[in-house]
Protein backbone atom coordinates (compact mmCIF):
# COMPACT_ATOMS: atom_id res chain seq x y z
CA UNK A 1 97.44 90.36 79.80
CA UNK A 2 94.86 89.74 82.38
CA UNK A 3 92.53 92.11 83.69
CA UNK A 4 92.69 90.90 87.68
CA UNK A 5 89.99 91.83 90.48
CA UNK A 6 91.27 94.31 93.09
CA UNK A 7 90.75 91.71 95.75
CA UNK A 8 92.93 89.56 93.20
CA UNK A 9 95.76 91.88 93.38
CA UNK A 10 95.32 92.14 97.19
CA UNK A 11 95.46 89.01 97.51
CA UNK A 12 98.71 88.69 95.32
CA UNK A 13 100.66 91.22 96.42
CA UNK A 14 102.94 89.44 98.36
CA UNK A 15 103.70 87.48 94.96
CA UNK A 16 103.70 89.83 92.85
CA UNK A 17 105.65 93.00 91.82
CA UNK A 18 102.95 96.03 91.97
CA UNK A 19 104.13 98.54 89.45
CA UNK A 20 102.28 102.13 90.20
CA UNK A 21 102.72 103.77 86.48
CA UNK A 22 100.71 107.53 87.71
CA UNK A 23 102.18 110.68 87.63
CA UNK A 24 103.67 112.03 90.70
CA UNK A 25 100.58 114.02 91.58
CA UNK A 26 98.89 111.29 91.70
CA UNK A 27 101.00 109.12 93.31
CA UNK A 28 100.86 112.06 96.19
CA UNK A 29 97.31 110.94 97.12
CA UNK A 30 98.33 107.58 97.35
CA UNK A 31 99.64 104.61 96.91
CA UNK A 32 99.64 100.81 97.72
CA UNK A 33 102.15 99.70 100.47
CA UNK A 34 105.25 97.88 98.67
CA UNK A 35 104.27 99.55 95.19
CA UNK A 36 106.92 101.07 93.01
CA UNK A 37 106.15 103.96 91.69
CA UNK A 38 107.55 104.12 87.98
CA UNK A 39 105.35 107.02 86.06
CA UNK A 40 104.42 105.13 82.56
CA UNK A 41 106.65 107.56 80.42
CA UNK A 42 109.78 106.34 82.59
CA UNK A 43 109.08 102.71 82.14
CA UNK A 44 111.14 101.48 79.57
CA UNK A 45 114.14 103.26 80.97
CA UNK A 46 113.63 102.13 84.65
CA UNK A 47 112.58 98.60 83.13
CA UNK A 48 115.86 97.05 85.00
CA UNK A 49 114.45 98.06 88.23
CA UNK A 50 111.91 95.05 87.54
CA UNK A 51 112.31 91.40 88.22
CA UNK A 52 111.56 89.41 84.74
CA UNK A 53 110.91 86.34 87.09
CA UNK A 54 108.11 88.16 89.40
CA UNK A 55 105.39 88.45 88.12
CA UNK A 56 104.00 92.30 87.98
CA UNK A 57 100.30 93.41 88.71
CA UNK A 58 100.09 97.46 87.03
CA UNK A 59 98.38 99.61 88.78
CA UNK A 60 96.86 103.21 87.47
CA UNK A 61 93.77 105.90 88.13
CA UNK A 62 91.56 104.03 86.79
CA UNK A 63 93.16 100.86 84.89
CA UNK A 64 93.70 101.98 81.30
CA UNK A 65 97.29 103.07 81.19
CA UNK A 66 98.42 100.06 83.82
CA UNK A 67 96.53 98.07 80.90
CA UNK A 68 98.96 99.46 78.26
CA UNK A 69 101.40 98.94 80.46
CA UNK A 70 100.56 95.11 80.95
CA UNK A 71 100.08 94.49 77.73
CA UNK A 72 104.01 96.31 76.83
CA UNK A 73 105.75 94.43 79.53
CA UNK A 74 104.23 90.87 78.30
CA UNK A 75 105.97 91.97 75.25
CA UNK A 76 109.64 92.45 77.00
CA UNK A 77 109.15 89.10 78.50
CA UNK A 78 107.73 89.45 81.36
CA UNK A 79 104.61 88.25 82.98
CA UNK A 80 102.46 91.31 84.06
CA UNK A 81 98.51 91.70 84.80
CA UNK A 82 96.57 95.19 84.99
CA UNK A 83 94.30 95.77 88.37
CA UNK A 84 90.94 96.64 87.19
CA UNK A 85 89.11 100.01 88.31
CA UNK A 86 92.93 101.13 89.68
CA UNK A 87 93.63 103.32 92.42
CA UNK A 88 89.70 104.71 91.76
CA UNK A 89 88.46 100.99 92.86
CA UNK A 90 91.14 100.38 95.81
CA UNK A 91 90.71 103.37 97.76
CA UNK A 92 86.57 103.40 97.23
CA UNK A 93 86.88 99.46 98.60
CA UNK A 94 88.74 101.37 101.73
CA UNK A 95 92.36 98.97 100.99
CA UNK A 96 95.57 100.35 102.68
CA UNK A 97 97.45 102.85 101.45
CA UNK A 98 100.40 104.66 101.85
């Protein structure tokens, strides 16, 4: 698992699946356009609702549960990075959101 920039992810998100793991309060404040939302404790029974050949960038608060997250889907096969500093470093760098 990678730890990727948030300009990284920006950059990539076009390429890349963004998986939002937060809770749905959290998700309420926020969230990047395209993202889907998949709170972490639902993952690995919404796991089909990801693309094994996409790659997936995880996003969370702050970049500690998207890097558990990362680090589980690499394990299932597929190839996922976490976004560093999360939603905390995406909104303070004033990036669109939904």
């Amino acid at each position: 698992m990678a730890e990727i920039s948030i300009t990284e992810a920006d950059q990539r998100r076009n390429q890349a699946q963004l998986l939002d793991v937060r809770e749905d309060f959290e998700v309420a404040e926020g969230m990047i356009p395209g993202a889907l939302h998949i709170p972490m404790g639902e993952l690995q029974a919404r796991l089909a609702e990801l693309d094994p050949k996409v790659p997936v960038i995880a996003i969370c608060r702050s970049g500690n549960r998207s890097a558990r997250v990362a680090d589980a889907l690499n394990g299932a096969g597929f190839t996922a990075d976490t976004m560093d500093g999360g939603m905390i470093a995406w909104t303070r760098a004033g990036l669109p959101t939904t």
